[in-house]
Structures are given as C-alpha cells and as structure tokens.
C-alpha atoms as a PDB file:
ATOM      1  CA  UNK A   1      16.770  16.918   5.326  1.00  0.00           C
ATOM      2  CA  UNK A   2      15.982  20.589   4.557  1.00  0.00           C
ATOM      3  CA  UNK A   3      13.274  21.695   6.641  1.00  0.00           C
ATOM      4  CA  UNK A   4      11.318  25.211   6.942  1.00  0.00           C
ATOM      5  CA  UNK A   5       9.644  26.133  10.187  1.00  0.00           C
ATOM      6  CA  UNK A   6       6.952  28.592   9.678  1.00  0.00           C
ATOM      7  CA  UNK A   7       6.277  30.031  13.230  1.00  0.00           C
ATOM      8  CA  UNK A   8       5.181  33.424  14.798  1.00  0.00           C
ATOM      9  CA  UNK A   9       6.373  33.048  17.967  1.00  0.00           C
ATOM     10  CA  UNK A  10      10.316  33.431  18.325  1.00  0.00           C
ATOM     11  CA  UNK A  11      10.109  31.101  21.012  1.00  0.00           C
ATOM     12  CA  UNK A  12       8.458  28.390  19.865  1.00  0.00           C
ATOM     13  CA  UNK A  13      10.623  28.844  16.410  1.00  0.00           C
ATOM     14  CA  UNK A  14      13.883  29.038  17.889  1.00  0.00           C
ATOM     15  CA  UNK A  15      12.925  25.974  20.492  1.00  0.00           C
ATOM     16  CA  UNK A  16      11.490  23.839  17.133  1.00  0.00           C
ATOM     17  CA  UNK A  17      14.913  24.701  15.694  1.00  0.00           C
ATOM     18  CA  UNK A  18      17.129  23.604  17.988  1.00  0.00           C
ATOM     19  CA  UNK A  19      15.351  20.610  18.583  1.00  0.00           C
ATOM     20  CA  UNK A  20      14.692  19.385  14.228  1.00  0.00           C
ATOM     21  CA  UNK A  21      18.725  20.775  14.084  1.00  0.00           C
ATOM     22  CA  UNK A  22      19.771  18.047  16.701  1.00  0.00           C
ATOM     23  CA  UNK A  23      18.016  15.789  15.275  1.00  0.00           C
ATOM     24  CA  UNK A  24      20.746  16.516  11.959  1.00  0.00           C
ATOM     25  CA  UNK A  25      18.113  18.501   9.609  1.00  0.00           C
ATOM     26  CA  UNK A  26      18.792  21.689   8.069  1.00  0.00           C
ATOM     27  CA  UNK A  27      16.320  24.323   9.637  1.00  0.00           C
ATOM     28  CA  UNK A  28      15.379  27.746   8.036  1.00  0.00           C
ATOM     29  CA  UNK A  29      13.115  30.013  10.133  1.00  0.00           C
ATOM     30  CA  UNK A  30       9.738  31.740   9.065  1.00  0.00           C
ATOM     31  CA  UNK A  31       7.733  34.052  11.427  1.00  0.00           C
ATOM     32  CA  UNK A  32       4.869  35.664   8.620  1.00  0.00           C
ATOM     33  CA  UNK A  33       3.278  33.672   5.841  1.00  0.00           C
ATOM     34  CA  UNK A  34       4.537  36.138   3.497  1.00  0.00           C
ATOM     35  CA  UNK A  35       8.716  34.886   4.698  1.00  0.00           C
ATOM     36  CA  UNK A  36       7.304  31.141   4.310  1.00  0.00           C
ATOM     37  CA  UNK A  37       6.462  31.867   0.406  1.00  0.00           C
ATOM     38  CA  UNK A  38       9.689  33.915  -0.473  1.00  0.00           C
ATOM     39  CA  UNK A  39      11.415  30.843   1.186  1.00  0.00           C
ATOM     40  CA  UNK A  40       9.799  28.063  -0.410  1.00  0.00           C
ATOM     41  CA  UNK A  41       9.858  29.797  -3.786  1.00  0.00           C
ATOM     42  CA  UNK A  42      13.817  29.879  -4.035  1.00  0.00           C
ATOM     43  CA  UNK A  43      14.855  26.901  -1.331  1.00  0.00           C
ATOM     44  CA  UNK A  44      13.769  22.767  -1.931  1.00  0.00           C
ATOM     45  CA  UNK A  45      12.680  21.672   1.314  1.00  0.00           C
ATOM     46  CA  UNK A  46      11.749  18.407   2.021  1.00  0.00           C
ATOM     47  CA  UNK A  47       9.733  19.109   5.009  1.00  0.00           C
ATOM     48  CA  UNK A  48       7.233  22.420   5.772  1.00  0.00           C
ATOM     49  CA  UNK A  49       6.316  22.688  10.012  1.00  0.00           C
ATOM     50  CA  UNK A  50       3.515  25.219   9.035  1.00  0.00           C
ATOM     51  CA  UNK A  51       1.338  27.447  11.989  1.00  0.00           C
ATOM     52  CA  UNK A  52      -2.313  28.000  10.772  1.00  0.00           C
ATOM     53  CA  UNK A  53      -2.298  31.364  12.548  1.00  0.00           C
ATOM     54  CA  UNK A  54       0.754  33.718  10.873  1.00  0.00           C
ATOM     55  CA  UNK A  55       0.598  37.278  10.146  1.00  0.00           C
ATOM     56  CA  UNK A  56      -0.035  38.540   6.403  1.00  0.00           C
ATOM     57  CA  UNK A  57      -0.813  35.418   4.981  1.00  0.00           C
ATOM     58  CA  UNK A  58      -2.628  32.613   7.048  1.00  0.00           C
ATOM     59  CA  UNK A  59      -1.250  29.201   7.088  1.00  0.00           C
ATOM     60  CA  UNK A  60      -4.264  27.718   4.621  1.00  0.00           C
ATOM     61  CA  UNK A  61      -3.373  30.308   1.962  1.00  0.00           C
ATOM     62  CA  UNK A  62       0.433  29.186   2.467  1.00  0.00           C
ATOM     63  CA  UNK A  63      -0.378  26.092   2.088  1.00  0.00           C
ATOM     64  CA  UNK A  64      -2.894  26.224  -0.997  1.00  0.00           C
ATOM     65  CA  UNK A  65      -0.409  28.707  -2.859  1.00  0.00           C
ATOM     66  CA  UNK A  66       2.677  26.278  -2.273  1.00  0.00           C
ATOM     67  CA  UNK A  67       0.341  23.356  -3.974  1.00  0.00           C
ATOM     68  CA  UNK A  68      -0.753  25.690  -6.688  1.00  0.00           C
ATOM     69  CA  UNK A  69       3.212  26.451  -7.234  1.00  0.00           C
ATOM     70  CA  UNK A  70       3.889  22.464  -7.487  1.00  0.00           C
ATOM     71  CA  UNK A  71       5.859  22.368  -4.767  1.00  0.00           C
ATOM     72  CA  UNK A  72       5.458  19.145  -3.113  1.00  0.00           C
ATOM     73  CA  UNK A  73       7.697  19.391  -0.043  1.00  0.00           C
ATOM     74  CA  UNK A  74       5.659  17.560   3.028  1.00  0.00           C
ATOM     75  CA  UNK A  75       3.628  19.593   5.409  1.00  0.00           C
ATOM     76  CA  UNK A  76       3.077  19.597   8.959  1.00  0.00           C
ATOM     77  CA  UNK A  77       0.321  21.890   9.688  1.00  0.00           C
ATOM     78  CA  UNK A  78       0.475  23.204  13.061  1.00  0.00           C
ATOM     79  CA  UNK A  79      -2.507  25.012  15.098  1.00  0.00           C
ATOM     80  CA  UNK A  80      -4.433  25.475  18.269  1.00  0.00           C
ATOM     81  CA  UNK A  81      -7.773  25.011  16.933  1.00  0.00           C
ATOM     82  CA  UNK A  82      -8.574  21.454  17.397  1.00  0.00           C
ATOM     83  CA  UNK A  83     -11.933  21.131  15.559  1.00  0.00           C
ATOM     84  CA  UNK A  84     -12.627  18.588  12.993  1.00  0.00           C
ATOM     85  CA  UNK A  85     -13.705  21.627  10.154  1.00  0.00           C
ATOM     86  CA  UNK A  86     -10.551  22.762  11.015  1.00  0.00           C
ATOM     87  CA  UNK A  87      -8.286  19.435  10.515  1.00  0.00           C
ATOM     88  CA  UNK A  88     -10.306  18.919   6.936  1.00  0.00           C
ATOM     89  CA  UNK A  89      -9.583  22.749   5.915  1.00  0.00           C
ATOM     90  CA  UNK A  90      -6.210  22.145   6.590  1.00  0.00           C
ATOM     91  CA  UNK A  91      -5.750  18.583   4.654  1.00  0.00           C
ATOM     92  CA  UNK A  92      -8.149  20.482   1.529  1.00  0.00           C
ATOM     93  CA  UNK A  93      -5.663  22.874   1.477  1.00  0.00           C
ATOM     94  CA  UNK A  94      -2.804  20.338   0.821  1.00  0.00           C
ATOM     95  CA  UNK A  95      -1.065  19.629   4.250  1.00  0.00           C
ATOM     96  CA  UNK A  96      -0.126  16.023   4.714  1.00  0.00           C
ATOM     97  CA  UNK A  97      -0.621  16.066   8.311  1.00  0.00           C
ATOM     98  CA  UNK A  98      -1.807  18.092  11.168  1.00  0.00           C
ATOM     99  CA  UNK A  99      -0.393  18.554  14.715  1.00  0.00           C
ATOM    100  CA  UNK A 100      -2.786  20.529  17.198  1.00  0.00           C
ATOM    101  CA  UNK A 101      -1.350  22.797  19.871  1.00  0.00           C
ATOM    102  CA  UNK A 102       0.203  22.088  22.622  1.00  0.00           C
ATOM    103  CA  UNK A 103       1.873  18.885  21.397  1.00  0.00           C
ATOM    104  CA  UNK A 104       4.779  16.402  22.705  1.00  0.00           C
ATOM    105  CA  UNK A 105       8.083  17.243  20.983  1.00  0.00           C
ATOM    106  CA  UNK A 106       8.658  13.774  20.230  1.00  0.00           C
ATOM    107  CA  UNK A 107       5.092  13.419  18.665  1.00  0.00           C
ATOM    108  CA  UNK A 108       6.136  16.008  16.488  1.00  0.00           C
ATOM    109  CA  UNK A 109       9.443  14.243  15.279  1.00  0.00           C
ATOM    110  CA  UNK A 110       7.609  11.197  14.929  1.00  0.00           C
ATOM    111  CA  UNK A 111       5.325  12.921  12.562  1.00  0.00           C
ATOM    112  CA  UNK A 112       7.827  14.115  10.788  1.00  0.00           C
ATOM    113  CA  UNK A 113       9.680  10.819  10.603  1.00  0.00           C
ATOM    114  CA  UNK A 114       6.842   9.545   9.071  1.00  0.00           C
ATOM    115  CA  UNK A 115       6.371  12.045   6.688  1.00  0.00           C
ATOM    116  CA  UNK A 116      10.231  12.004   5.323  1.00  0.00           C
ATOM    117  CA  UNK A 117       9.296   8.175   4.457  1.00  0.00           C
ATOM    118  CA  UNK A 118       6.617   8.954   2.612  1.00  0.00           C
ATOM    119  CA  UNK A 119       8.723  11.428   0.108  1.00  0.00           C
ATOM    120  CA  UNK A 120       8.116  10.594  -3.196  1.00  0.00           C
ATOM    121  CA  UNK A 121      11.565  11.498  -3.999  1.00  0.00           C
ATOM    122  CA  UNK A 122      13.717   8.946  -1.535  1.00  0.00           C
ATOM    123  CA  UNK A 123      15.045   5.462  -2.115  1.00  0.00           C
ATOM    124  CA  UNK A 124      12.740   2.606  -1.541  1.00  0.00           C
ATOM    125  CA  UNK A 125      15.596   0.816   0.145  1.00  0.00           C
ATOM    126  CA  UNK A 126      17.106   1.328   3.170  1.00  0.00           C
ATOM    127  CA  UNK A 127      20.674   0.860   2.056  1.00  0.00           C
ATOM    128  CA  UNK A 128      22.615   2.964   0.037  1.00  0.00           C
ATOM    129  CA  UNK A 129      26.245   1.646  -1.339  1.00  0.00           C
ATOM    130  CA  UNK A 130      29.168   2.551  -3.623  1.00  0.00           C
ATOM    131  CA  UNK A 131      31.895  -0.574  -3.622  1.00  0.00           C
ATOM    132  CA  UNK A 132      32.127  -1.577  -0.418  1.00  0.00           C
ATOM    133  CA  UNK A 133      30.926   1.469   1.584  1.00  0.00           C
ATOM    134  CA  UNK A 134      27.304   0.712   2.934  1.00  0.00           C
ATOM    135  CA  UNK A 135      24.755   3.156   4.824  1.00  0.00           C
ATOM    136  CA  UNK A 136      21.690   1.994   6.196  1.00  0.00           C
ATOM    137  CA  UNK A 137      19.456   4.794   5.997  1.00  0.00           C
ATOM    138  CA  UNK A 138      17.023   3.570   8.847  1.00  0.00           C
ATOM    139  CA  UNK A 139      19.682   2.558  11.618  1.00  0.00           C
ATOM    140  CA  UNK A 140      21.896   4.940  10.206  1.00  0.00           C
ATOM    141  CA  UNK A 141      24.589   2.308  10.596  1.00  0.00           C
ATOM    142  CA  UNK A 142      27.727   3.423   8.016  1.00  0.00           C
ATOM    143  CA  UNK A 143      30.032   0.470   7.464  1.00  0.00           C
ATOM    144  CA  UNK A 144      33.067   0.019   5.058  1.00  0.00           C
ATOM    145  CA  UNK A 145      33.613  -3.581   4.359  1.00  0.00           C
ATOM    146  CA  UNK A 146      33.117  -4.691   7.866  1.00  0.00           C
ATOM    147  CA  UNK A 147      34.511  -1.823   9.838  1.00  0.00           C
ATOM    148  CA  UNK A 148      31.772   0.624  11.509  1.00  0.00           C
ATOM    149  CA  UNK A 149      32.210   3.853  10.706  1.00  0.00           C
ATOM    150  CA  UNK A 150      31.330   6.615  13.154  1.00  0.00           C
ATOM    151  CA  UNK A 151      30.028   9.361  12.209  1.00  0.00           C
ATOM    152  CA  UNK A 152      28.404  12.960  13.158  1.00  0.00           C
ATOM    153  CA  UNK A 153      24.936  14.192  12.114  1.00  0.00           C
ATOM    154  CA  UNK A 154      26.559  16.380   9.537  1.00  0.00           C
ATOM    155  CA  UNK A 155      29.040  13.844   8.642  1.00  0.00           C
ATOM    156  CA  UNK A 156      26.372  11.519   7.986  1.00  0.00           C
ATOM    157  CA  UNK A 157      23.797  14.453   6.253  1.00  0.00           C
ATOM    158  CA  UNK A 158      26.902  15.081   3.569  1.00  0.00           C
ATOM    159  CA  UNK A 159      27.633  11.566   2.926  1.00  0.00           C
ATOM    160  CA  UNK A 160      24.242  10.386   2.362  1.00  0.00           C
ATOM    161  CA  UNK A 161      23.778  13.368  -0.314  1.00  0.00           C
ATOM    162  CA  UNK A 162      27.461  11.784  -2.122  1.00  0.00           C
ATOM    163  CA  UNK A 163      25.646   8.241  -1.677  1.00  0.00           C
ATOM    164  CA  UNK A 164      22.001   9.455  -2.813  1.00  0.00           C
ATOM    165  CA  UNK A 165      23.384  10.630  -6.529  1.00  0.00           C
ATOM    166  CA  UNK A 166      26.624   8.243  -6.660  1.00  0.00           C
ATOM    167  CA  UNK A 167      29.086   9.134  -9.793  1.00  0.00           C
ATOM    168  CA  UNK A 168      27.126  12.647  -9.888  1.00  0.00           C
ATOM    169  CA  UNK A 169      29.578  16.049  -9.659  1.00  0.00           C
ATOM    170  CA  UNK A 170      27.415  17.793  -6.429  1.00  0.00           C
ATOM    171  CA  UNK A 171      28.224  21.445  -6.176  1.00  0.00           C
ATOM    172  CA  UNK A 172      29.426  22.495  -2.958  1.00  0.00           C
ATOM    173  CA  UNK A 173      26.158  24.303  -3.189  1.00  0.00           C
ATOM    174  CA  UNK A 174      23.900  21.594  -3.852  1.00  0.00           C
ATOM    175  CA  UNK A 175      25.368  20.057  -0.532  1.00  0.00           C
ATOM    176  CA  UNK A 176      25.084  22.956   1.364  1.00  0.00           C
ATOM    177  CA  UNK A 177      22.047  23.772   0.819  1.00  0.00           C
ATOM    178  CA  UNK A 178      20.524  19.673   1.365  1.00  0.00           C
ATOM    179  CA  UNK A 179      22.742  20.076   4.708  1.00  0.00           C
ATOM    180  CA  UNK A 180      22.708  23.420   6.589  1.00  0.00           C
ATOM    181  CA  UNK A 181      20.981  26.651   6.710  1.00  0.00           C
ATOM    182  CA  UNK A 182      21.513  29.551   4.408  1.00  0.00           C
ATOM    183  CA  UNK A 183      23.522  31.292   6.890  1.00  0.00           C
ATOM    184  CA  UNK A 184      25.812  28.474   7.431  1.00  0.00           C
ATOM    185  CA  UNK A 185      26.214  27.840   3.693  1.00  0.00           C
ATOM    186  CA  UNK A 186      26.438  31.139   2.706  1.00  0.00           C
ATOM    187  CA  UNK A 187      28.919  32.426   5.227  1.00  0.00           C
ATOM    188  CA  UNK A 188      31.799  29.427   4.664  1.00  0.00           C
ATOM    189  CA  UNK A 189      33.948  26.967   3.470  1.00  0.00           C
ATOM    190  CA  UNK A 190      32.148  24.450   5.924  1.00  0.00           C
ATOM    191  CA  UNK A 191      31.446  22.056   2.796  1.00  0.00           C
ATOM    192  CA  UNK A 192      35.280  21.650   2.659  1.00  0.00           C
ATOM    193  CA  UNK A 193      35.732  20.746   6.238  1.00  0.00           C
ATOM    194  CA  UNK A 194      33.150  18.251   6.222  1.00  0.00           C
ATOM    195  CA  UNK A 195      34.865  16.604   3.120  1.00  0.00           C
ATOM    196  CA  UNK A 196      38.245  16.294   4.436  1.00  0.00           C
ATOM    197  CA  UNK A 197      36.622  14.826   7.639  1.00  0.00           C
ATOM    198  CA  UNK A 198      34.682  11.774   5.350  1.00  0.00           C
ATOM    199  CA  UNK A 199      37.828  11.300   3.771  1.00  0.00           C
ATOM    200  CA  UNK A 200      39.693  10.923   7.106  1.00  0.00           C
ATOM    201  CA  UNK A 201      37.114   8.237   8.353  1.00  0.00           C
ATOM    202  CA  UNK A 202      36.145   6.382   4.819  1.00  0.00           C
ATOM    203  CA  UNK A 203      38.867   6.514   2.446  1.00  0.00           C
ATOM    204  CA  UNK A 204      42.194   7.299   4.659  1.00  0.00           C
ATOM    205  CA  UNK A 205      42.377   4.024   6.401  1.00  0.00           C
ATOM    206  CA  UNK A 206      41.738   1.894   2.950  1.00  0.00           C
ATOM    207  CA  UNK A 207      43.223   1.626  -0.047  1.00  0.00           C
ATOM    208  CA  UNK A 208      40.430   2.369  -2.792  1.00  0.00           C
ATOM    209  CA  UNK A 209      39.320   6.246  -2.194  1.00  0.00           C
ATOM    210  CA  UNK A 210      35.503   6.905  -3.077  1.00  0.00           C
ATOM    211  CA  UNK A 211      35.444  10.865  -2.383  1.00  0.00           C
ATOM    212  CA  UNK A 212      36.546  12.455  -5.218  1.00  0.00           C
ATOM    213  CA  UNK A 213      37.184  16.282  -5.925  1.00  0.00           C
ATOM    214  CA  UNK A 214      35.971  17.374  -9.241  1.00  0.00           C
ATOM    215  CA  UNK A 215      38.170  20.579  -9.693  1.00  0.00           C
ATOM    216  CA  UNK A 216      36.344  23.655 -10.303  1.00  0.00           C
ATOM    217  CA  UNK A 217      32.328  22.044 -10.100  1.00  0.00           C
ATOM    218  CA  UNK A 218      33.041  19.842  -6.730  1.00  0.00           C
ATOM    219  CA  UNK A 219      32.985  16.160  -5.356  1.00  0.00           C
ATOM    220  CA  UNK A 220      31.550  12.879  -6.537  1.00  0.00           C
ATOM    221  CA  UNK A 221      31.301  10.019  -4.415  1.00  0.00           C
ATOM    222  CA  UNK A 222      32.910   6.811  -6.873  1.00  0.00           C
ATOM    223  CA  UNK A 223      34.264   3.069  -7.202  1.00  0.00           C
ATOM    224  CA  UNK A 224      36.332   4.556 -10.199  1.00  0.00           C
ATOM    225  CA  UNK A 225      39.929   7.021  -9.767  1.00  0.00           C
ATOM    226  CA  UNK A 226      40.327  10.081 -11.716  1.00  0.00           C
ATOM    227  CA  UNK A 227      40.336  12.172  -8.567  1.00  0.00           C
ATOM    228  CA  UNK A 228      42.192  15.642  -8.470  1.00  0.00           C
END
C-alpha cells in the first residue's frame, strides 16, 4: 500500500518509516501540513498517518480540506491530546481513526491493518488468481498449482498490483508508484528488476507464462500468450 506519514518531528517520521516500509508499504514523508496537501493532491494513497499538531496548517484543517477534495484515502490521526473533544474534532473532521501519543508501534500497525480492510476500493475476497497462480491476500501465501512460491515484500507488493487488475496493461508507473516511494520510482529502472525476478519464480519453472510485457505501455499479468 501507498502510505503518507505526516509528521513534524524527523525522528518520529523517519522511525514510522522504517517501520510501515518493513512492513512492505510504500512510505512518503510529510513534516508541515502544507507538504501533506501538495502530496495528497498529486499522489493516491491508500493510507494518511496524520499529527494533529504540524506547522502551517494543523492536522484538522488537513484533514477537512482532503475530505472537501474527495479524497478518500484512510486516516490515522495522530496526537498527544487525549481528550474526548479532541477525539470527536478529529473524527468531525473526517479521520477514520485516532491514535493518542505515546503509542505501541504494533498498536499502530494494527490500526492500520484494520483500516486497509476497510478500503472501499479492495477485493472482498481474500484470494486473488489468474490460471493457476493463487495469492491469498491475508496469509500472504503465493502458490502456483501446488508449489509455494516465496516471495519478498516487494515481490509480493508488484505481483499483487498484476493480480489486482488481471489482463490490464499497468504502466511501469502505475506500479511504481502503488509500490515504492517517489524517490525510488523516479530515480530507476527498479520496476524492471522486480519483473524479471516474478518471472524467475512464477513463470520460469512452468510451462504457461502469465507476466507479459506490453511493448512500449508495460506488463499485464494473463492466462492468454501474445507476450513480446
């Protein structure tokens, strides 16, 4: 998942990072309200971590102008202020949840867990196939036929995007950006690399190949040939 941390203190941010970016997510950083907007207003996340506090523009009126845009990515709204007024404001403004300060890092992921299954916009089963290529999206369990597949966090970010939209062309873009952070994206061929490394687990070792490179627009994950 795409996911924007919108945090003041570098610490904090860069610790929130690492952690959400282990976890496989694709983390862009925020440290003033103002950042969070021009973010969200060119980037679809799927999940907002949002501080209350942030210089130039507080978290509420982040929140309330990202609503008022339509955007409906989920937020977390994070804050130090643990008073009931203060949870409501938050919720009014259109955050999905609220985490008070200082939390448990795994409380946090949990939260956010729960708010990825809530997307409007994900499958309301928890296995995605194309032939005989399988992914269970809650054990994260990747099988072809009956062979296991093992895969990284990045392998398996990539290939759930092919399995998501299957018999779509995906840009190399429109992976990238689902996958990593703009200045991973922007910077490489790193799309590429994690193609040839799906093909080298799923479709080297059997003898129907589902990635297919759509020359000039990018891949498509497919039962059918007509591969370049």
């Amino acid at each position: 998942m795409r996911v924007l941390i919108v945090e003041d203190h570098p610490k904090m941010a860069s610790y929130l990072k690492q952690a959400l970016t282990e976890q496989g997510h694709a983390v862009d950083l925020a440290y003033t309200g103002r950042e969070a907007l021009d973010w969200a207003a060119g980037v679809p996340f799927d999940l907002i971590v949002l501080d209350l506090m942030l210089p130039e523009v507080d978290g509420l009126t982040v929140c309330r102008t990202l609503r008022n845009r339509g955007i409906g990515a989920r937020i977390l709204m994070l804050t130090a202020r643990d008073a009931v007024d203060d949870r409501v404001l938050g919720l009014d403004a259109g955050a999905d949840d609220y985490l008070v300060k200082p939390f448990e890092l795994k409380e946090l992921l949990a939260r956010l867990r729960a708010l990825a299954r809530r997307q409007a916009n994900r499958s309301v089963t928890n296995t995605l196939q194309v032939a005989d290529l399988t992914m269970n999206t809650h054990t994260r369990c990747v099988m072809r036929g009956e062979t296991l597949i093992h895969l990284t966090h990045k392998e398996y970010a990539v290939l759930e995007c092919l399995l998501r939209e299957p018999e779509r062309v995906l840009t190399r873009t429109e992976i990238a950006e689902a996958v990593w952070n703009y200045d991973v994206y922007n910077q490489s061929n790193v799309v590429d690399v994690y193609i040839r490394n799906l093909r080298r687990k799923i479709d080297d070792p059997f003898a129907l190949n589902l990635i297919h490179t759509v020359r000039g627009a990018g891949y498509r994950l497919s039962a059918q040939g007509d591969s370049d």
